[in-house]
C-alpha atoms as a PDB file:
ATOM      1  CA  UNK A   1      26.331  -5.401  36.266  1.00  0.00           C
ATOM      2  CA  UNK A   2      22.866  -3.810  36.377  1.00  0.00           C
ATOM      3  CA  UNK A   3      21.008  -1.196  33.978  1.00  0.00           C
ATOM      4  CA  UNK A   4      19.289   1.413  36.079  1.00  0.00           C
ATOM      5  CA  UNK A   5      15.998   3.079  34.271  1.00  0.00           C
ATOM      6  CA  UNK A   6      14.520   5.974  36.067  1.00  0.00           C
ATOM      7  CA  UNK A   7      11.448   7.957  35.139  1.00  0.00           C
ATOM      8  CA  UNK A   8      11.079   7.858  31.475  1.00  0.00           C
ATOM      9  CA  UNK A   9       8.454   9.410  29.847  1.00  0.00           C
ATOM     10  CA  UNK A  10       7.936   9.585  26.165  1.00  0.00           C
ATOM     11  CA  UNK A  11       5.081  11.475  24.431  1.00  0.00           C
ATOM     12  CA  UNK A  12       4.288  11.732  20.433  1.00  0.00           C
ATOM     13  CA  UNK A  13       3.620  14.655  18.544  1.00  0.00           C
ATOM     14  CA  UNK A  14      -0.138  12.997  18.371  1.00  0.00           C
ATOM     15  CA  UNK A  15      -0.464  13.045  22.007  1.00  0.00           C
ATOM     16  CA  UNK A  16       0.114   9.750  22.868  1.00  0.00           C
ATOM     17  CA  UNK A  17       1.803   9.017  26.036  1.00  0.00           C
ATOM     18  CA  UNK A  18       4.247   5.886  25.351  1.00  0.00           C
ATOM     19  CA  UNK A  19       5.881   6.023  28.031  1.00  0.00           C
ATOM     20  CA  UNK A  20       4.888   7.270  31.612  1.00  0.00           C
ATOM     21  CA  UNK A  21       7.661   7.315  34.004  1.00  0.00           C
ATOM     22  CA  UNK A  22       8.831   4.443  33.849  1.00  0.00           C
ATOM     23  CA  UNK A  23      11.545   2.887  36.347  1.00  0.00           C
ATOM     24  CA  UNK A  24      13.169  -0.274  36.355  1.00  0.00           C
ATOM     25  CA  UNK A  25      16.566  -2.241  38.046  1.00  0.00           C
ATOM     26  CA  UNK A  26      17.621  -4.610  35.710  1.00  0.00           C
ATOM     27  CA  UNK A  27      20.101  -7.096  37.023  1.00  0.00           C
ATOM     28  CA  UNK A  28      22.233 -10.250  34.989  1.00  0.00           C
ATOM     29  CA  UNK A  29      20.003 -12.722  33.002  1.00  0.00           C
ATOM     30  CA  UNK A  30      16.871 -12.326  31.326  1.00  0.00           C
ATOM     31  CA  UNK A  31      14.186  -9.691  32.101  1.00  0.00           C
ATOM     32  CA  UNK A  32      10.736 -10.349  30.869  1.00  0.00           C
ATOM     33  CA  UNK A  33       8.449  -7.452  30.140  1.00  0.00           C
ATOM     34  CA  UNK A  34       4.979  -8.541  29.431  1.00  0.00           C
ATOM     35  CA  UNK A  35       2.116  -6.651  27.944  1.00  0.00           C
ATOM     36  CA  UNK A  36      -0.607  -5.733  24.843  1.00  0.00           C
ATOM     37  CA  UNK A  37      -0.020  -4.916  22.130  1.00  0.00           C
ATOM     38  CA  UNK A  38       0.303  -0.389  22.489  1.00  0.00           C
ATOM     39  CA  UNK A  39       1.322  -0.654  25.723  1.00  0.00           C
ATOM     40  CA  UNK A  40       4.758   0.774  25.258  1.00  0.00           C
ATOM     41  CA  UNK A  41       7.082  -2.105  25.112  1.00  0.00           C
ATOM     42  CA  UNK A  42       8.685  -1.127  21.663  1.00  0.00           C
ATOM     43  CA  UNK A  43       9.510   2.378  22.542  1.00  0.00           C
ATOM     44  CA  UNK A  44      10.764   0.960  25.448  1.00  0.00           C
ATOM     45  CA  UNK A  45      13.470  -0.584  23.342  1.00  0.00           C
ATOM     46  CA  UNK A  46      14.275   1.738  21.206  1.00  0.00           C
ATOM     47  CA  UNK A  47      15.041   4.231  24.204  1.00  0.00           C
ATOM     48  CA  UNK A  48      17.331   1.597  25.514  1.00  0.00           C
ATOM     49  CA  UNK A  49      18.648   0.760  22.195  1.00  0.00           C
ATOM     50  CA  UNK A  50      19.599   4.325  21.883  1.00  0.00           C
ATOM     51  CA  UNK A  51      17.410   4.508  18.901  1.00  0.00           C
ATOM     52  CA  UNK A  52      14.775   7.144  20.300  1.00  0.00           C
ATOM     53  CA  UNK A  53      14.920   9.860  23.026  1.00  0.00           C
ATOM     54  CA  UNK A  54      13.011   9.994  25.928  1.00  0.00           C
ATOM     55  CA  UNK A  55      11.410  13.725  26.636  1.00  0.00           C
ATOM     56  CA  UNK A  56      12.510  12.871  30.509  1.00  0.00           C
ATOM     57  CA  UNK A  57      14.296  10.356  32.132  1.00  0.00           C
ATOM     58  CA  UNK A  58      18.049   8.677  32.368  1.00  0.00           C
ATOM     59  CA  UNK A  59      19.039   5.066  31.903  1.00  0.00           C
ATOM     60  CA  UNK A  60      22.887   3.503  33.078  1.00  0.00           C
ATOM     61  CA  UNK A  61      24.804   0.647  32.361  1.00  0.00           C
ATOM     62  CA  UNK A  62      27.299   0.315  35.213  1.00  0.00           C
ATOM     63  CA  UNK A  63      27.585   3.930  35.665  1.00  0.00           C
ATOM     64  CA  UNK A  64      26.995   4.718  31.834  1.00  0.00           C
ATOM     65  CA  UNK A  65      25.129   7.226  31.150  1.00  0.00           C
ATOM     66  CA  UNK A  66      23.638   5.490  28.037  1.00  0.00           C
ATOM     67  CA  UNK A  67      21.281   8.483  26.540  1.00  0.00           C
ATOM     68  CA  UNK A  68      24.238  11.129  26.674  1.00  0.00           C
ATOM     69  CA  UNK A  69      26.956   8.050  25.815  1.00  0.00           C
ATOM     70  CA  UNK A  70      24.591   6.384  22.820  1.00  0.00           C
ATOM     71  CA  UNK A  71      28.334   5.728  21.202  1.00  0.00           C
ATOM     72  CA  UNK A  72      29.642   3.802  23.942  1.00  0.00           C
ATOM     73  CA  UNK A  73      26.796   1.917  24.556  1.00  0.00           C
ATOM     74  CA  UNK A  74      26.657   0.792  20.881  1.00  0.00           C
ATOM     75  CA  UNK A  75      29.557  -0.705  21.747  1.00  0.00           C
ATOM     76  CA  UNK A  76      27.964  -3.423  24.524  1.00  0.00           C
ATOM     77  CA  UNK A  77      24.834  -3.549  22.877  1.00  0.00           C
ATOM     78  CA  UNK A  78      22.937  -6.324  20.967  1.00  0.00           C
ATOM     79  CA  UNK A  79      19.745  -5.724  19.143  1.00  0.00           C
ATOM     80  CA  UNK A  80      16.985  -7.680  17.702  1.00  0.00           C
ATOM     81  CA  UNK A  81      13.997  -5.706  17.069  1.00  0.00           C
ATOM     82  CA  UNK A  82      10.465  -6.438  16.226  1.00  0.00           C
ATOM     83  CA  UNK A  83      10.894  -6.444  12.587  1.00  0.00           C
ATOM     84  CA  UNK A  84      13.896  -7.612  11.502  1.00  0.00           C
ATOM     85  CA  UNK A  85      14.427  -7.190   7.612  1.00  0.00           C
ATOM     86  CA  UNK A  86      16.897  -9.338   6.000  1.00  0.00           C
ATOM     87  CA  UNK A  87      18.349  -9.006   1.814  1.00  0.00           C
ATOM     88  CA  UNK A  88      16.439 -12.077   0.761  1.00  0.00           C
ATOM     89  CA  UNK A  89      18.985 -12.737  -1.974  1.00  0.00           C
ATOM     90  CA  UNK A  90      22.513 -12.374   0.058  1.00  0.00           C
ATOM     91  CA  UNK A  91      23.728 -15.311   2.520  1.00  0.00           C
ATOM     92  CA  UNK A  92      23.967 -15.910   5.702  1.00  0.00           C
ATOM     93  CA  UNK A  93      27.646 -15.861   5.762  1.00  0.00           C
ATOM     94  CA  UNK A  94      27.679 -12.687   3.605  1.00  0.00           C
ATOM     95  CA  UNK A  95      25.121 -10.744   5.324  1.00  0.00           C
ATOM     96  CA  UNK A  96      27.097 -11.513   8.953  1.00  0.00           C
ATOM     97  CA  UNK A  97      29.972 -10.759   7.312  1.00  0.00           C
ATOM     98  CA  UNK A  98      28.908  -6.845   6.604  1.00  0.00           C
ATOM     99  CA  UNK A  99      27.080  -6.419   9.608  1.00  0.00           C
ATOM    100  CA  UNK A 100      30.885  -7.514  11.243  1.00  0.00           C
ATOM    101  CA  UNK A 101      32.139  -4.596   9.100  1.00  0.00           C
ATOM    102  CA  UNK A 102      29.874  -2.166  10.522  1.00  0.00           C
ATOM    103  CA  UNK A 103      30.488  -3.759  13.841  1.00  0.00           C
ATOM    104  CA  UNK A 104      34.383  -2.681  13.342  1.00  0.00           C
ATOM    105  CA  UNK A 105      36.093  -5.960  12.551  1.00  0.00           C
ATOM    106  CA  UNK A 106      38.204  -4.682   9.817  1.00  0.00           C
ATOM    107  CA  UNK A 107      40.602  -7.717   9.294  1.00  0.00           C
ATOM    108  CA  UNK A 108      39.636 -10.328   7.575  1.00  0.00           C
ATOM    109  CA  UNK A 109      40.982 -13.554   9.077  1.00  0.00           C
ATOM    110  CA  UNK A 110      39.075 -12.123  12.222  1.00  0.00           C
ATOM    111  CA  UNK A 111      35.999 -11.318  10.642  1.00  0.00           C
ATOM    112  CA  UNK A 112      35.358 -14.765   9.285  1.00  0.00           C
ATOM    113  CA  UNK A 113      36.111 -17.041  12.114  1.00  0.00           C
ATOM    114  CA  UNK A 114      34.201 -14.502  13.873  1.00  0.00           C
ATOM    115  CA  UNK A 115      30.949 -15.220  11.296  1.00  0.00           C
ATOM    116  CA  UNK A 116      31.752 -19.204  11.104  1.00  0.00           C
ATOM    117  CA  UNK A 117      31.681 -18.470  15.099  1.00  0.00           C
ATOM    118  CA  UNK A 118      28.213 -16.723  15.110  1.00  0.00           C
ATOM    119  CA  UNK A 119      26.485 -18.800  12.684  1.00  0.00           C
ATOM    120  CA  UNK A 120      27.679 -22.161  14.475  1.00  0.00           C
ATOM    121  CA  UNK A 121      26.237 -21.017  17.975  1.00  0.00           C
ATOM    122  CA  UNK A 122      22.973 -20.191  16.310  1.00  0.00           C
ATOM    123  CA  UNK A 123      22.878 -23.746  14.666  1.00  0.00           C
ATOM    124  CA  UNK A 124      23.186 -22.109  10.851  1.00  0.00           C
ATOM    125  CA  UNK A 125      26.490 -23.260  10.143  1.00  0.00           C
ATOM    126  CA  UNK A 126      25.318 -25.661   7.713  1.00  0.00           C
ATOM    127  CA  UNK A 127      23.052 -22.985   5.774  1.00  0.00           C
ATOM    128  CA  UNK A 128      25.607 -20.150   5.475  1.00  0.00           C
ATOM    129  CA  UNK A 129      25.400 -20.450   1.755  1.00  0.00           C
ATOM    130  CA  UNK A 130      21.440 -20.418   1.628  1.00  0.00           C
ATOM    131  CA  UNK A 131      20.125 -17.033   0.609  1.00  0.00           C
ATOM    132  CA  UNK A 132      18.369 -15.319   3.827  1.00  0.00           C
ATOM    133  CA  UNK A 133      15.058 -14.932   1.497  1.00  0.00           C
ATOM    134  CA  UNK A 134      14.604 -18.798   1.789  1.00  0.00           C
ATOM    135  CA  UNK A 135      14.775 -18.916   5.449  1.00  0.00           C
ATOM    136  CA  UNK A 136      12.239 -19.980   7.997  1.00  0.00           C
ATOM    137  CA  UNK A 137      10.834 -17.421  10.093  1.00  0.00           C
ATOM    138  CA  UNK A 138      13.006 -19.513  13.375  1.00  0.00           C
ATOM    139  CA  UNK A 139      15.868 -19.309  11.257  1.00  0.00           C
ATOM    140  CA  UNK A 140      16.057 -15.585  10.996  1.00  0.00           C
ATOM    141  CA  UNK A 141      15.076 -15.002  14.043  1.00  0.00           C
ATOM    142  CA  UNK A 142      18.212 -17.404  14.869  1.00  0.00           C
ATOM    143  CA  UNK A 143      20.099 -15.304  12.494  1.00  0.00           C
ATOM    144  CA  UNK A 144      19.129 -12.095  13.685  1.00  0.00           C
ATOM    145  CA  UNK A 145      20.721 -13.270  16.846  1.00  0.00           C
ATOM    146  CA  UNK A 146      23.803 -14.407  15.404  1.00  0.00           C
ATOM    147  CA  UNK A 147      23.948 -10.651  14.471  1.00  0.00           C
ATOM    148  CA  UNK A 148      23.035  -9.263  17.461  1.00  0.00           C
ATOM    149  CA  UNK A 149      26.053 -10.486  19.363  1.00  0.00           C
ATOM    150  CA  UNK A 150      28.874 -10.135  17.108  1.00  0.00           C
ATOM    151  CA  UNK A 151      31.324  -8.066  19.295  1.00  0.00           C
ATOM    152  CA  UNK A 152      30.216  -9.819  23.038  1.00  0.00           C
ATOM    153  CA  UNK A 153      27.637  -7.156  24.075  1.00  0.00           C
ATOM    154  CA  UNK A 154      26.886  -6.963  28.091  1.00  0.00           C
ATOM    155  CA  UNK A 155      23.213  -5.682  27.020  1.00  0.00           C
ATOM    156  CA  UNK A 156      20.934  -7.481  24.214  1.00  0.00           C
ATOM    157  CA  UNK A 157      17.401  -6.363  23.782  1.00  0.00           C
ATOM    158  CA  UNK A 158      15.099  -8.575  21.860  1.00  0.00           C
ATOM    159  CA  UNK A 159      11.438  -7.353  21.019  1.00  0.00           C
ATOM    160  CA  UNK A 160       8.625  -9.875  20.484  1.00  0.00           C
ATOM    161  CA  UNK A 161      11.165 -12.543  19.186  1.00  0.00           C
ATOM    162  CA  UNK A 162       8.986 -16.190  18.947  1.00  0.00           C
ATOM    163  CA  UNK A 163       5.622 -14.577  17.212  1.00  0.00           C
ATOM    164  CA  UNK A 164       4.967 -15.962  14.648  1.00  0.00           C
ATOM    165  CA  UNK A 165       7.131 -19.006  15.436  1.00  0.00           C
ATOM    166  CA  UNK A 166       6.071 -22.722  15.296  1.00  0.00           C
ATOM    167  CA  UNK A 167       6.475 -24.457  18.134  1.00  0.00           C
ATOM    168  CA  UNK A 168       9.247 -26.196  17.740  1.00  0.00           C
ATOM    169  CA  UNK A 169      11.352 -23.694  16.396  1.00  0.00           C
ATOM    170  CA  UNK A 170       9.785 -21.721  19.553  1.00  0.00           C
ATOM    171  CA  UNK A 171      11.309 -23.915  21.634  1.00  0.00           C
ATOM    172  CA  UNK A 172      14.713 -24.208  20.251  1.00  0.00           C
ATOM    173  CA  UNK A 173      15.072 -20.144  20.159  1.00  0.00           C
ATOM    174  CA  UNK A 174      13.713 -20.174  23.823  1.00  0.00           C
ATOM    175  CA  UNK A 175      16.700 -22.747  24.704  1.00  0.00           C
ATOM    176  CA  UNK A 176      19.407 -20.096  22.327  1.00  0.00           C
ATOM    177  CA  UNK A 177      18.087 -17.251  24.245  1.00  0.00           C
ATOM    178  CA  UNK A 178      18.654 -19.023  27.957  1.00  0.00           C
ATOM    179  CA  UNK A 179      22.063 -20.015  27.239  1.00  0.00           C
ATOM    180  CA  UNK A 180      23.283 -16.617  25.463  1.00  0.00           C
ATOM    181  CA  UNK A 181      21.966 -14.711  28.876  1.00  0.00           C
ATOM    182  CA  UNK A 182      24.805 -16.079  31.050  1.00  0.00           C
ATOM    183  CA  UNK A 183      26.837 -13.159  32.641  1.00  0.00           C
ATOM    184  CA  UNK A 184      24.773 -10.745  30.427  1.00  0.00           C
ATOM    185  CA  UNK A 185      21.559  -8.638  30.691  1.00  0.00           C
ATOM    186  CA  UNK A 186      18.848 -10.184  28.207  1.00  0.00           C
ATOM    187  CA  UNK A 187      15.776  -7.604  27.860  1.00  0.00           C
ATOM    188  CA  UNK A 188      12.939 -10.148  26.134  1.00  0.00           C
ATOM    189  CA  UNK A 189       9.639  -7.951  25.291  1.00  0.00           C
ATOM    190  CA  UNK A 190       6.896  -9.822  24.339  1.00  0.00           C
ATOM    191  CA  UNK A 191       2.879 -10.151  24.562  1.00  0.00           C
ATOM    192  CA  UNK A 192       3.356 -14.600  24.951  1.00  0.00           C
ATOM    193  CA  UNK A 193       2.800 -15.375  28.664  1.00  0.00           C
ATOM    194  CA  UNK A 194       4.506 -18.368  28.280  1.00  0.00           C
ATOM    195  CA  UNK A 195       7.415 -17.234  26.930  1.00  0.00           C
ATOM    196  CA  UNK A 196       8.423 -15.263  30.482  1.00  0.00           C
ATOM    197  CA  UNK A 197       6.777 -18.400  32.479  1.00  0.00           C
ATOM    198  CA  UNK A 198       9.615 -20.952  30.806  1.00  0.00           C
ATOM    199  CA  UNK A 199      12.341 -18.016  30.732  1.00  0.00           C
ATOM    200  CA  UNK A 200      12.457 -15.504  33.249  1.00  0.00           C
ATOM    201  CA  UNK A 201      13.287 -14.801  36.769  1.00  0.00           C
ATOM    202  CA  UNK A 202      12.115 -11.593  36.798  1.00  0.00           C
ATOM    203  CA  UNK A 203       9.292  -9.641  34.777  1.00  0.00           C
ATOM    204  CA  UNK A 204       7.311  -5.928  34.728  1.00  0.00           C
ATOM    205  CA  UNK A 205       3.872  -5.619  33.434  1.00  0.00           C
ATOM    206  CA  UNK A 206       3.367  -2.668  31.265  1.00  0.00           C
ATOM    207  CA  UNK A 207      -0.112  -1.365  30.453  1.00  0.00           C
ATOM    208  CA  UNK A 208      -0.460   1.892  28.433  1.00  0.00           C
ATOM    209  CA  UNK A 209       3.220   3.227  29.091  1.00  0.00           C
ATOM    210  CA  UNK A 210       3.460   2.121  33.072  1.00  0.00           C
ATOM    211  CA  UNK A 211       4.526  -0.149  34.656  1.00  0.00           C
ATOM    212  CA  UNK A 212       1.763  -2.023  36.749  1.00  0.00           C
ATOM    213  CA  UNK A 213       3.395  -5.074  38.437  1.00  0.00           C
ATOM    214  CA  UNK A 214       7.046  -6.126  38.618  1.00  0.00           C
ATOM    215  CA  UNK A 215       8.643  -9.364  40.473  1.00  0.00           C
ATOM    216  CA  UNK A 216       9.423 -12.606  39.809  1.00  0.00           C
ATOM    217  CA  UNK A 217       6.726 -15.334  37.819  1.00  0.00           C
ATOM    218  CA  UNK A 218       6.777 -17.798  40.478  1.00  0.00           C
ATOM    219  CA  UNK A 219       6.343 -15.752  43.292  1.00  0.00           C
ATOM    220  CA  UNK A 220       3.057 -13.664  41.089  1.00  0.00           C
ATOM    221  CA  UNK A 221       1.756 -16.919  40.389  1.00  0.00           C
ATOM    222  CA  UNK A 222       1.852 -18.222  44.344  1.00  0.00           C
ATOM    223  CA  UNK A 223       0.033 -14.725  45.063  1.00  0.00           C
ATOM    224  CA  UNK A 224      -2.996 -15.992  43.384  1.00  0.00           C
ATOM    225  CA  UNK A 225      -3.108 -19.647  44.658  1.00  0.00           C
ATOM    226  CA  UNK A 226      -6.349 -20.354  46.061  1.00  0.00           C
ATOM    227  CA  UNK A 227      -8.111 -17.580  44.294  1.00  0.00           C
ATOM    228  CA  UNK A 228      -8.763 -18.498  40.949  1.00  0.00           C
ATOM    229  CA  UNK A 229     -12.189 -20.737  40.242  1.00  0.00           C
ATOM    230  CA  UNK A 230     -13.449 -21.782  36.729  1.00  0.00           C
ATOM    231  CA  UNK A 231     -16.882 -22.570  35.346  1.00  0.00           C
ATOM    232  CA  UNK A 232     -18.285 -23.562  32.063  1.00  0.00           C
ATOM    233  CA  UNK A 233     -18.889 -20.699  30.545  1.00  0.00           C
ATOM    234  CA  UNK A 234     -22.041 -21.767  29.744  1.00  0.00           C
ATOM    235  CA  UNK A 235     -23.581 -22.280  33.101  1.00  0.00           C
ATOM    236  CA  UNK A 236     -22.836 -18.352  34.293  1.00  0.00           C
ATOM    237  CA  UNK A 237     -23.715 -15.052  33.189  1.00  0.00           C
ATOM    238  CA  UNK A 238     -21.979 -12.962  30.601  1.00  0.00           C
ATOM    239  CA  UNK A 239     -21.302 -10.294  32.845  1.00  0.00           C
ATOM    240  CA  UNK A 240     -19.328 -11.114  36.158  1.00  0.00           C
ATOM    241  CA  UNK A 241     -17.427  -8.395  37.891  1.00  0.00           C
ATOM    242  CA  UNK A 242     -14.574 -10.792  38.708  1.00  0.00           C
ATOM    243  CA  UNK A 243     -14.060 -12.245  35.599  1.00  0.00           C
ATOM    244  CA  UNK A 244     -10.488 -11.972  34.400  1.00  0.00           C
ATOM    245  CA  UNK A 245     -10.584 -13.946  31.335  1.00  0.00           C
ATOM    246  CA  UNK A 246     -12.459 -16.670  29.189  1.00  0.00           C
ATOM    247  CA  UNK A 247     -10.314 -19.812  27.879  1.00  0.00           C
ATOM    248  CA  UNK A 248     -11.200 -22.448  25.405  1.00  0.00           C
ATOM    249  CA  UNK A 249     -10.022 -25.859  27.566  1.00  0.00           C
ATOM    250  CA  UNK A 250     -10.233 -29.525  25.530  1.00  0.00           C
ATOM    251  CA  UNK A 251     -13.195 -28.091  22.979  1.00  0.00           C
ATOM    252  CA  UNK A 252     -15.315 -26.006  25.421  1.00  0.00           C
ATOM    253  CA  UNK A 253     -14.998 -22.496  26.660  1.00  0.00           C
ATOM    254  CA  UNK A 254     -14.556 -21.454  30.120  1.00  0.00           C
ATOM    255  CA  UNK A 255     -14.543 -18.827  32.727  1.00  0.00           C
ATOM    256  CA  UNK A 256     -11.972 -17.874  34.789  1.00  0.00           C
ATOM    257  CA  UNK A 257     -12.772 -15.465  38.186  1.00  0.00           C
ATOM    258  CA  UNK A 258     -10.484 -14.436  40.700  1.00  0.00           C
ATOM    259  CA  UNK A 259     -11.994 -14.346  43.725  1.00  0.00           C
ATOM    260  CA  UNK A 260     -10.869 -14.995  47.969  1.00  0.00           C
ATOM    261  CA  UNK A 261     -14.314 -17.184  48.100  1.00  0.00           C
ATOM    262  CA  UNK A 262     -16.321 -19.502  45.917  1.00  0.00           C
ATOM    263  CA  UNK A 263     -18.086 -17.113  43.356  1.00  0.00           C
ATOM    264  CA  UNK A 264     -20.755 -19.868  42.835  1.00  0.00           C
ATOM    265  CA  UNK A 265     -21.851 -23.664  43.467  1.00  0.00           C
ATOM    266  CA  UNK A 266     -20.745 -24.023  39.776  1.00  0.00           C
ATOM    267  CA  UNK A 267     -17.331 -22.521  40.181  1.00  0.00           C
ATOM    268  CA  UNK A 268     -14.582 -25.518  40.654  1.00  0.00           C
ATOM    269  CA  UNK A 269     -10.912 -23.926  42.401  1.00  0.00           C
ATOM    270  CA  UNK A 270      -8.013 -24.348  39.719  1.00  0.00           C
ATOM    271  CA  UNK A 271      -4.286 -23.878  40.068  1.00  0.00           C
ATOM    272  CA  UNK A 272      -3.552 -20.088  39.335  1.00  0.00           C
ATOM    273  CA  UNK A 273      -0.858 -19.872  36.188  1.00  0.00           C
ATOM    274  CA  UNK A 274       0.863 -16.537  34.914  1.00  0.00           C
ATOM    275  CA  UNK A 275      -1.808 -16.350  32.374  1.00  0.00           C
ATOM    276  CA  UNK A 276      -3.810 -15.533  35.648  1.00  0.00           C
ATOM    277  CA  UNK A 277      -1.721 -12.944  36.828  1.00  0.00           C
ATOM    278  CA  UNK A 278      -1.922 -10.897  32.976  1.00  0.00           C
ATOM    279  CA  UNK A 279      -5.245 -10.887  32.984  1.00  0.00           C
ATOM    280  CA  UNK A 280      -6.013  -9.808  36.538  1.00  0.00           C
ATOM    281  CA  UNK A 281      -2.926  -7.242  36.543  1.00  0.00           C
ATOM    282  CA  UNK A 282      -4.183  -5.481  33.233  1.00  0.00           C
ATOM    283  CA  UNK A 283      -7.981  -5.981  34.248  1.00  0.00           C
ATOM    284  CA  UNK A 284      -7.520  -4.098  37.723  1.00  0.00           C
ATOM    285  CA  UNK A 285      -5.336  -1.316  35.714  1.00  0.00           C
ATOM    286  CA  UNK A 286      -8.448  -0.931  33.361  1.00  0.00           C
ATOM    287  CA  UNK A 287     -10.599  -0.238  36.204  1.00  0.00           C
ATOM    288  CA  UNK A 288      -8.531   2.392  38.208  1.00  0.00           C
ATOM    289  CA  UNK A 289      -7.645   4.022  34.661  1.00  0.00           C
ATOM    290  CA  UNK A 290     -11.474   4.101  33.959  1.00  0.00           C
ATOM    291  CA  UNK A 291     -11.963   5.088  37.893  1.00  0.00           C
ATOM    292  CA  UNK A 292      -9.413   8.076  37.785  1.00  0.00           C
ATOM    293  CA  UNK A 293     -10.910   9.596  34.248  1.00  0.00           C
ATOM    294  CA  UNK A 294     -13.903   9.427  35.991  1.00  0.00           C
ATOM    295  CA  UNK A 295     -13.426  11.591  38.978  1.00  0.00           C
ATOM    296  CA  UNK A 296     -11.395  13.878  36.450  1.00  0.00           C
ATOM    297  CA  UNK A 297     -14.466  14.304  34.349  1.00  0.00           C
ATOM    298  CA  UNK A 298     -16.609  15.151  37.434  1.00  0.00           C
ATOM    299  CA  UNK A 299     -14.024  17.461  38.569  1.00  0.00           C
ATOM    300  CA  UNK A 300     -13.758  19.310  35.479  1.00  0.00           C
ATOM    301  CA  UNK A 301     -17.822  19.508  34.863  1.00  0.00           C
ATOM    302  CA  UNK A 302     -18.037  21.177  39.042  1.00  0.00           C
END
C-alpha cells in the first residue's frame, strides 16, 4: 500500500503560496513531516484529508484517485487534526458512540462493542463515563484517536498531536501512535524534532510550502557526523555565517556551527542530532530563498 502525492500547489485568495508542488511516496508506517510553524504542513492535511482542494496536483491511495474519489477515501481514512474540539459536557462513550453513527455503524450491538473496543485500545475504558470537558489534554488527544479509527482506516493523518502535552502523557501517545501504524500509513505533522527522531523511519522537511529534504532520520543525522562543533556562546561573536542554531545546555547557552573544519580553537566537535539537521536544512533554504529574490530584484530593476 503506498499514497502517491504529485505536484500540489495550493495558493490563497491573499496570495500566499501554501503549497508549492509538492511530491511525496508514502509507504506503510509512519511518515514524519517536520517544519515551522506557516510552512504548509496543515494544508497539507487537509488536501489529503479531502478537506481542501489543491489548485494543481493529484494524490492516490493504491490506485485511488483520492481528490476526484473524496467519498471513497472517507471510507479508509482517519483524522486527527490540529484542533480537535470536543462537547465538554457529553462522555466519552457517548461522544464515540455518535461519531460511530456518522461513521455508518447503524446497529447497535455493533456500535457499542465497537466504542468499548476503541476506548479500551486508547486506555479510556475506565473514564467512558467522565464528561470530555474534564479531560487532560493526553486524554483527548487519546480520545481523538479512539475516533479517528473507528471503521479500520488504511490512511490516518494526525497534525501536531503531542503540543502541548506533558511528558509523560507525550510518551504514552508516542507508544499509541507506533503500535496503531502496523500495516497502515500514519501521516504525523509536527514542528517537535523529537517526536520524528523516536518515531519515524522516514521524514520530509517542509519550509514555506516545499519540500526541502526527505529521507530517513538516521541516515540525515549520519550526514552531519563530524561536522557539527559547539562553543559557549559567550566566547564567539554574535554573528557567524555557519551558525545553525543557539541551545541552552545544563544552565548556559551555546552555539552550534556546522562546519567540514574546526571553526575556531574554542569550538569543541559534538555528535550531530536531528535537531542539527532542522536547523541547517531550513537555514540553507533561507539563504537560497533570500539568494533567488535577490537576483529577481536585480533582474527586474535592469
Amino acid at each position: 500500500m503506498a499514497l502517491e502525492i504529485n505536484s500540489l500547489a495550493k495558493t490563497y485568495s491573499n496570495g500566499v503560496h501554501a503549497l508549492k508542488e509538492v511530491s511525496l511516496t508514502v509507504d506503510e508506517g509512519i511518515y514524519g513531516l517536520l517544519g515551522p510553524n506557516g510552512a504548509g504542513k496543515t494544508t497539507f492535511m487537509r488536501v489529503l484529508a479531502t478537506l481542501m482542494v489543491p489548485d494543481k496536483g493529484t494524490v492516490t491511495l493504491d490506485g485511488i484517485d483520492v481528490l476526484q474519489s473524496p467519498e471513497i477515501i472517507r471510507q479508509q481514512l482517519g483524522y486527527l487534526p490540529q484542533d480537535f474540539g470536543v462537547y465538554p459536557n457529553v462522555t466519552a462513550e457517548a461522544m464515540l458512540d455518535q461519531l460511530a453513527v456518522f461513521k455508518g455503524f447503524t446497529r447497535y450491538q455493533e456500535r457499542r462493542e465497537l466504542v468499548a473496543h476503541q476506548l479500551q485500545m486508547v486506555n479510556l475504558y475506565e473514564q467512558r463515563n467522565q464528561k470530555l470537558g474534564t479531560y487532560s489534554g493526553g486524554m483527548r488527544q487519546r480520545f481523538g484517536i479512539a475516533q479517528a479509527l473507528l471503521g479500520e482506516p488504511r490512511l490516518i493523518i494526525v497534525d501536531e498531536p503531542t503540543a502541548g502535552l506533558d511528558p509523560t502523557e507525550r510518551i504514552r501517545f508516542q507508544n499509541l501512535l507506533y503500535e496503531i501504524s502496523v500495516n497502515r500509513i500514519l501521516i504525523l505533522s509536527t514542528h517537535i524534532v523529537d517526536d520524528l527522531n523516536d518515531l519515524c523511519q522516514k521524514m520530509a522537511i517542509m519550509h514555506h510550502g516545499e519540500i526541502i529534504h526527505q529521507g530517513n532520520p538516521a541516515e540525515m543525522i549520519r550526514q552531519l557526523e563530524g561536522q557539527i562543533w559547539m562553543s559557549p556562546a559567550a566566547a564567539v561573536p554574535e554573528e557567524m555565517p555557519a551558525a545553525i542554531t543557539r541551545r541552552m545546555f545544563r544552565g548556559e547557552k551555546y552555539l552550534r556551527v556546522l562546519s567540514a573544519d574546526q571553526p575556531g580553537e574554542e569550538f569543541d566537535p559534538v555528535a550531530a542530532d536531528l535537531n542539527d539537521v532542522y536547523f541547517a536544512v531550513i537555514r540553507n533554504s533561507s539563504i537560497q530563498n533570500r539568494e533567488t529574490e535577490l537576483n529577481l530584484s536585480n533582474k527586474s530593476d535592469s
